[in-house]
Protein backbone atom coordinates (compact mmCIF):
# COMPACT_ATOMS: atom_id res chain seq x y z
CA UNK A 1 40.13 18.79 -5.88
CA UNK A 2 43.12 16.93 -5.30
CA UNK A 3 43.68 12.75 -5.37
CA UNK A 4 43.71 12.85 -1.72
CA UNK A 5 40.77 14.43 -1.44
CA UNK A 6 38.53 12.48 -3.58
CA UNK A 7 39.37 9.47 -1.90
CA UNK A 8 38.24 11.06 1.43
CA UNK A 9 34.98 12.06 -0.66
CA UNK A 10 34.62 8.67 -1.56
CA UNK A 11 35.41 6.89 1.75
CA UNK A 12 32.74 9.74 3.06
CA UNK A 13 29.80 8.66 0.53
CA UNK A 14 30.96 5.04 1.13
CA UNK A 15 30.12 5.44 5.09
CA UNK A 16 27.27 7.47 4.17
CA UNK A 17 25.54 4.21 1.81
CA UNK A 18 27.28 2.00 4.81
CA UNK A 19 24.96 3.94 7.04
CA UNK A 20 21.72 4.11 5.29
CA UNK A 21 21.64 0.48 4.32
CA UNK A 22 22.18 -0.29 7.98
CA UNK A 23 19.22 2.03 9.19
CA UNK A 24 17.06 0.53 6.16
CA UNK A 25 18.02 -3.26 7.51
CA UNK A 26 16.98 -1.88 11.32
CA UNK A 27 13.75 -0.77 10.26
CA UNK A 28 12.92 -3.47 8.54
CA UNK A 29 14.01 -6.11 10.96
CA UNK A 30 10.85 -4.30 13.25
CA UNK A 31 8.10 -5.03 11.02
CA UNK A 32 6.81 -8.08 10.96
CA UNK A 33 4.91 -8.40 7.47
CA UNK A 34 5.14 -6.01 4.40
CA UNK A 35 2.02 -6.71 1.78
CA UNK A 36 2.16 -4.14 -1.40
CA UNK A 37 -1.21 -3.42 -2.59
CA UNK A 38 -1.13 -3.23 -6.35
CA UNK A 39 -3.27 -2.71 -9.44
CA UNK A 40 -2.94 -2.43 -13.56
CA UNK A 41 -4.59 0.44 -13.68
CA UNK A 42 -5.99 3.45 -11.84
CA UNK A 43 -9.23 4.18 -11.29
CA UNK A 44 -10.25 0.51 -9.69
CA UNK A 45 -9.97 1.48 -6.00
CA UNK A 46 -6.69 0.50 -4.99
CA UNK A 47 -6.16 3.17 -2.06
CA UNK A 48 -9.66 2.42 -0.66
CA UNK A 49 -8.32 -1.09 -0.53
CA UNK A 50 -4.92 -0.33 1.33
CA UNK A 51 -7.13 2.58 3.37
CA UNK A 52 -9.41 0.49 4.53
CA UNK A 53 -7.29 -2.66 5.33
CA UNK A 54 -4.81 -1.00 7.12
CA UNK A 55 -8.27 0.33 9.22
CA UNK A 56 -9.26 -2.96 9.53
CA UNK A 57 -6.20 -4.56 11.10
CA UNK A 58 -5.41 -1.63 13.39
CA UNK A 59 -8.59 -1.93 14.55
CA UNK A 60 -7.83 -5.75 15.38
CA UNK A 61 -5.10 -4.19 17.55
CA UNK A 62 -2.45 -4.95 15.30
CA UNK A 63 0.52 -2.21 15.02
CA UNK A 64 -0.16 -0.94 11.28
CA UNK A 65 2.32 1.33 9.05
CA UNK A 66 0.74 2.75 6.30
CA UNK A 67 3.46 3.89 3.51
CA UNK A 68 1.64 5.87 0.37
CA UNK A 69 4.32 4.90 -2.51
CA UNK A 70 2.39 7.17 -4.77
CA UNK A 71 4.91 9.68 -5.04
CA UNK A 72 2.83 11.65 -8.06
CA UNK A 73 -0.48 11.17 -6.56
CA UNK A 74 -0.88 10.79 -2.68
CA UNK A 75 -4.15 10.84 -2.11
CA UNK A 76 -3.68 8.48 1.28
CA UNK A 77 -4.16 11.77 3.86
CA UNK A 78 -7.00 12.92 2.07
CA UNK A 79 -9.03 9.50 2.79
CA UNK A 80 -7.94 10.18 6.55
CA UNK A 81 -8.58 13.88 6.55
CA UNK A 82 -5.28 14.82 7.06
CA UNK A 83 -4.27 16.54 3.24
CA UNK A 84 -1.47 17.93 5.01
CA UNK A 85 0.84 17.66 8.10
CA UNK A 86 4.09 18.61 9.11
CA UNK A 87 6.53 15.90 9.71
CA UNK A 88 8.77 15.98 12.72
CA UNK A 89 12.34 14.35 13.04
CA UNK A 90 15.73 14.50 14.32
CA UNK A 91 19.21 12.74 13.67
CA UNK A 92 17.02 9.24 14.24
CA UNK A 93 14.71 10.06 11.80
CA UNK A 94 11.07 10.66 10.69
CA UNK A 95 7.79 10.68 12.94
CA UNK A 96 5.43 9.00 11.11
CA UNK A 97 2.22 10.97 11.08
CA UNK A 98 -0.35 9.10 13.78
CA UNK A 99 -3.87 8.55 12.23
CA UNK A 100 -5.35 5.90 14.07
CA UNK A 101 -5.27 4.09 17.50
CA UNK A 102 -2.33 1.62 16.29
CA UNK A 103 -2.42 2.98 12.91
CA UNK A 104 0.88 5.65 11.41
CA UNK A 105 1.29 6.97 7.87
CA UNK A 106 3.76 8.61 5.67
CA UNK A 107 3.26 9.95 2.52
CA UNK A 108 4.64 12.35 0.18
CA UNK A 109 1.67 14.54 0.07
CA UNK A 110 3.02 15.60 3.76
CA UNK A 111 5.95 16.78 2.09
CA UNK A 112 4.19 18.91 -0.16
CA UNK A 113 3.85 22.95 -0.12
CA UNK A 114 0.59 22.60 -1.31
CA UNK A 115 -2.10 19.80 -2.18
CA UNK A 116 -2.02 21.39 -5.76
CA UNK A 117 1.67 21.44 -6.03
CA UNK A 118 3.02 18.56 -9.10
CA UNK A 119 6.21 15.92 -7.89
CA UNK A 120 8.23 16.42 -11.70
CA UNK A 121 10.79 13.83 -10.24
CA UNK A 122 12.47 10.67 -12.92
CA UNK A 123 13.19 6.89 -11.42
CA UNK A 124 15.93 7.83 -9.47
CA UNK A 125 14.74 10.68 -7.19
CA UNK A 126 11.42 8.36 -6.46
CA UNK A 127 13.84 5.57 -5.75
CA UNK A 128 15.81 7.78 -3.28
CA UNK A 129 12.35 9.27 -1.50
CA UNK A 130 11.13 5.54 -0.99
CA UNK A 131 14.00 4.62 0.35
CA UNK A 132 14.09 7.39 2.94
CA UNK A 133 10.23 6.07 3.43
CA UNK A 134 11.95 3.16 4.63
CA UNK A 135 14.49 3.92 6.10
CA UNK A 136 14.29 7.06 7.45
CA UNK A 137 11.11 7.19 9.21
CA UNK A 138 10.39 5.86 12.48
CA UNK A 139 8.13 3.27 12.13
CA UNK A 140 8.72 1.31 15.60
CA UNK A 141 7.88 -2.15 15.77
CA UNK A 142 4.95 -3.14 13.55
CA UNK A 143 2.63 -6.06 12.65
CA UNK A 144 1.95 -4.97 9.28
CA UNK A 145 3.25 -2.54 6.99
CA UNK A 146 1.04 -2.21 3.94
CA UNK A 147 2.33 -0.34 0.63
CA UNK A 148 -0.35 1.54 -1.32
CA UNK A 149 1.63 1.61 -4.67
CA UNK A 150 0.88 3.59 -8.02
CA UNK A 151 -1.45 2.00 -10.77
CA UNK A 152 1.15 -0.41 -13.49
CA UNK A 153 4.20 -1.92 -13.50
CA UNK A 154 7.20 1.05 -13.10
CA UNK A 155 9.86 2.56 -10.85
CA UNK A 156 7.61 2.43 -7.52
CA UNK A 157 6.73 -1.00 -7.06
CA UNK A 158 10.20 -2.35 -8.36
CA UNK A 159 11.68 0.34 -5.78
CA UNK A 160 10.29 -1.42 -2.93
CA UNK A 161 10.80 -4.95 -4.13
CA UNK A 162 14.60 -3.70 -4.43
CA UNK A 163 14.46 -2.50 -1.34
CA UNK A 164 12.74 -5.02 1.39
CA UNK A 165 14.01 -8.06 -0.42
CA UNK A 166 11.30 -10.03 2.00
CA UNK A 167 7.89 -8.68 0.69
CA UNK A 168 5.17 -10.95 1.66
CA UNK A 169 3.32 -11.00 -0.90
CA UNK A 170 1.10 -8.48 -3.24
CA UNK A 171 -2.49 -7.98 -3.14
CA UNK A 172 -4.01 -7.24 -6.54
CA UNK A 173 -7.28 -4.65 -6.88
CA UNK A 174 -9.23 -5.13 -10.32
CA UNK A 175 -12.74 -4.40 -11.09
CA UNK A 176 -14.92 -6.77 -13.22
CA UNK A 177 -14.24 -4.82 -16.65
CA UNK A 178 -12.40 -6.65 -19.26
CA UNK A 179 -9.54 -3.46 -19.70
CA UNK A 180 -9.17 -3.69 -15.73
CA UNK A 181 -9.11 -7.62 -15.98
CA UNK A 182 -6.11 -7.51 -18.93
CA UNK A 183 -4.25 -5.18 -16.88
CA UNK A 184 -4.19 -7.06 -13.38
CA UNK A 185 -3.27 -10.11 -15.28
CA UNK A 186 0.01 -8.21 -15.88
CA UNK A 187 0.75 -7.17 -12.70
CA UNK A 188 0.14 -10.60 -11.20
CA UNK A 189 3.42 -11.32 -13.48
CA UNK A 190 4.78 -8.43 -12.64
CA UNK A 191 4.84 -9.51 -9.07
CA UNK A 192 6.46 -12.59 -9.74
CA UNK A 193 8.60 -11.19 -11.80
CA UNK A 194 9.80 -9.27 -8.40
CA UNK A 195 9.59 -12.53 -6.34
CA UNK A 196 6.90 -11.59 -4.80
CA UNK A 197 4.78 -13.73 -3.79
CA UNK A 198 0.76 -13.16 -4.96
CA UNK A 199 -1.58 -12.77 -1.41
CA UNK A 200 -4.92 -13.02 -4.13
CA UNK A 201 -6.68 -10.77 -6.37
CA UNK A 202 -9.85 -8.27 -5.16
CA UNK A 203 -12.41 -7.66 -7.30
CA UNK A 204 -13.65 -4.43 -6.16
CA UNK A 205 -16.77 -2.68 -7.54
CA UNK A 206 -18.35 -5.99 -7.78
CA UNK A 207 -22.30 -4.95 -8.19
CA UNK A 208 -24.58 -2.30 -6.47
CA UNK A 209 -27.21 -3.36 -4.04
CA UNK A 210 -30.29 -1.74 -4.98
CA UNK A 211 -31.47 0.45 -2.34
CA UNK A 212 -35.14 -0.19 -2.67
CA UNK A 213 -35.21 -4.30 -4.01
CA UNK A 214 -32.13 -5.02 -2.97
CA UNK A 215 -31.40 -6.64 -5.91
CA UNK A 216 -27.58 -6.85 -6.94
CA UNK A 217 -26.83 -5.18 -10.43
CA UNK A 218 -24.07 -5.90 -11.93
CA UNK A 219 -23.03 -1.88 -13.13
CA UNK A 220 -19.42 -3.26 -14.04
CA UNK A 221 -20.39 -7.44 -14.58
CA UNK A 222 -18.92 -10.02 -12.10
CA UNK A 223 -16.83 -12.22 -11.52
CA UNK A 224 -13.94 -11.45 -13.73
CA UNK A 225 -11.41 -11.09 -10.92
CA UNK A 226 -12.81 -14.93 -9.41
CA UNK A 227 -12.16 -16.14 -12.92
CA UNK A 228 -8.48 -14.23 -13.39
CA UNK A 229 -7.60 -15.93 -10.09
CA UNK A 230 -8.61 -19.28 -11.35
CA UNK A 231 -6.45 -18.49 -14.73
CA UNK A 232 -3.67 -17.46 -13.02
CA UNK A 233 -3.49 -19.84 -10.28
CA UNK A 234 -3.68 -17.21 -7.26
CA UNK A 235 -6.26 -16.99 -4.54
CA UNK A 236 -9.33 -14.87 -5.17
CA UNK A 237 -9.43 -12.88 -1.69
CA UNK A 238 -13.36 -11.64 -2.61
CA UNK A 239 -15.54 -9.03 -3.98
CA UNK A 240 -16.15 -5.47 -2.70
CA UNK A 241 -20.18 -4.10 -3.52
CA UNK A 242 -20.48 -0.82 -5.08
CA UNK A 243 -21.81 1.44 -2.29
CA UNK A 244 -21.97 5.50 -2.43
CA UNK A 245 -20.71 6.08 0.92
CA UNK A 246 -17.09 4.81 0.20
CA UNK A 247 -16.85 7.21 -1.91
CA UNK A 248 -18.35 9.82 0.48
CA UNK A 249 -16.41 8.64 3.25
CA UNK A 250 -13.09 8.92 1.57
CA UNK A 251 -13.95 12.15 0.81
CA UNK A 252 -14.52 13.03 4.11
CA UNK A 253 -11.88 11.83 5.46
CA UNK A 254 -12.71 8.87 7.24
CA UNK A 255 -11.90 5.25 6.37
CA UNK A 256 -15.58 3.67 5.74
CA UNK A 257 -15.38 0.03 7.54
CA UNK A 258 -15.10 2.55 10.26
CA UNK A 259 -18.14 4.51 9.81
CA UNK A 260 -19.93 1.59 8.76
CA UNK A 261 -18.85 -1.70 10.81
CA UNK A 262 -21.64 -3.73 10.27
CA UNK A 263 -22.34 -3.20 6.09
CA UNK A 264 -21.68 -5.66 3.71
CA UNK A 265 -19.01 -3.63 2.11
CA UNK A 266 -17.25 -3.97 5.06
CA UNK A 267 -17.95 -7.79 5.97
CA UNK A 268 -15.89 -7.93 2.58
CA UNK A 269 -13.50 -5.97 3.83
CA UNK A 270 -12.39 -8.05 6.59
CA UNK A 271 -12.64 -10.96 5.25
CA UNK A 272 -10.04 -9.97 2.56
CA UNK A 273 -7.90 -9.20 5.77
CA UNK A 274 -8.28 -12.55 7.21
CA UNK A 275 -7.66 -14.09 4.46
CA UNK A 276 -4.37 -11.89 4.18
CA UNK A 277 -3.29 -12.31 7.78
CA UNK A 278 -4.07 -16.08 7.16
CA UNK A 279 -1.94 -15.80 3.96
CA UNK A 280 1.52 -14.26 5.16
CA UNK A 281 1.30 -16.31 8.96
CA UNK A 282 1.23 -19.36 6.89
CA UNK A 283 4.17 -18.33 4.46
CA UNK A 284 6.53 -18.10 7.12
CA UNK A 285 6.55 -14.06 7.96
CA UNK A 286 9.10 -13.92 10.75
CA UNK A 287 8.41 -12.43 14.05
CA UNK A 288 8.92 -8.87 14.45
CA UNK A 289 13.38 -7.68 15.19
């Protein structure tokens, strides 16, 4: 290749960034608040958490995004019943697959050939496919976008910090355990590490009714995430009972506050999403571009 052509390479990737960043910036300017829902570990509940939220608000009528940052494990469609779907687009981007009334989602298991087929990627590659999650798709104007990250502290979440520069804020899942406790401790750092600012923590998990008494037992103890929250200085958003048919309905493919408006799983629920809507209108989330 000769000198004058690599400079008209260059100048071409140079528009090409130019470009991007300018779609990314677009996008962005559209959606009103961004809240990345976060957790130490897996295992705690986190996507039931960002499932059912984002099911929550869209049912308030608010315009809801739903981005599954889980690049190796998107397990987002499943919980709506959708495992796989093809994506549509054109020169303006991505159509975001429509789940809800109000309600759009875009995750990497779309992308897939198959649910059992692995992602192998490094930092770089996830960096790029989040920022085409971003940027790319067509979101529209939104009231909320919430970010259903990957359990820890690594490439994902610091990828989307990076990238929105204006998070409002993280919400953290835990359950009452002492390993899950240590863990969401970090990532409450970690987020202001990125700063970005801490919504509260959830403890989820937080005791089983008994069907028959009704009786709560403590299966995992309580009360650890209240007294993290006091530790740490964050708001404690509130506890989320134990109850089989969460499980159940995320299996089936339909988000539970849904199927069950008027349990106390779901009172929970939407009070952890008033206190987040109450959270990021008071910090100073700008109206929608």
């Amino acid at each position: 290749m000769s000198q004058k052509e690599k400079k008209a390479s260059t100048r071409t990737e140079e528009e090409k960034r130019q470009h991007e960043e300018e779609r990314l910036v677009e996008r962005l300017e559209k959606i009103r608040h961004k809240i990345m829902v976060m957790s130490g570990k897996g295992g705690v509940g986190k996507s039931t958490v960002a499932v059912n939220l984002a099911a929550i608000l869209a049912k308030d009528g608010h315009y809801v995004g739903l981005l599954d940052a889980d690049i190796h494990g998107p397990n987002v469609p499943k919980m709506f019943g959708v495992d796989w779907r093809p994506l549509r687009g054109g020169d303006d981007g991505i159509q975001p697959v429509e789940i809800l009334p109000n309600l759009k989602l875009i995750s990497m298991a779309f992308l897939l050939p198959n649910p059992d087929s692995p992602v192998v990627w490094r930092g770089p590659i996830k960096h790029t496919a989040i920022r085409q999650f971003l940027g790319d798709v067509k979101w529209g104007d939104l009231d909320f976008l919430i970010i259903d990250l990957p359990p820890g502290t690594g490439d994902e979440p610091l990828s989307v910090a990076h990238l929105i520069k204006g998070v409002d804020g993280s919400i953290i899942v835990t359950t009452p355990q002492d390993v899950a406790l240590l863990d969401s401790r970090k990532t409450v750092n970690f987020s202001r590490m990125l700063k970005v600012p801490v919504i509260g923590i959830v403890e989820n998990m937080s005791g089983l009714r008994c069907p028959k008494c009704g009786h709560l037992i403590p299966l995992f103890k309580m009360g650890g995430g209240e007294k993290a929250s006091k530790d740490l200085k964050v708001p404690f958003l509130g506890r989320i009972p134990i109850d089989p048919e969460v499980v159940q309905k995320s299996d089936s493919g339909t988000p539970y506050v849904v199927s069950y408006p008027d349990s106390e799983a779901t009172k929970a629920f939407e009070n952890i999403a008033k206190r987040c809507k109450e959270h990021v209108e008071s910090h100073g989330g700008g109206e929608k571009g």
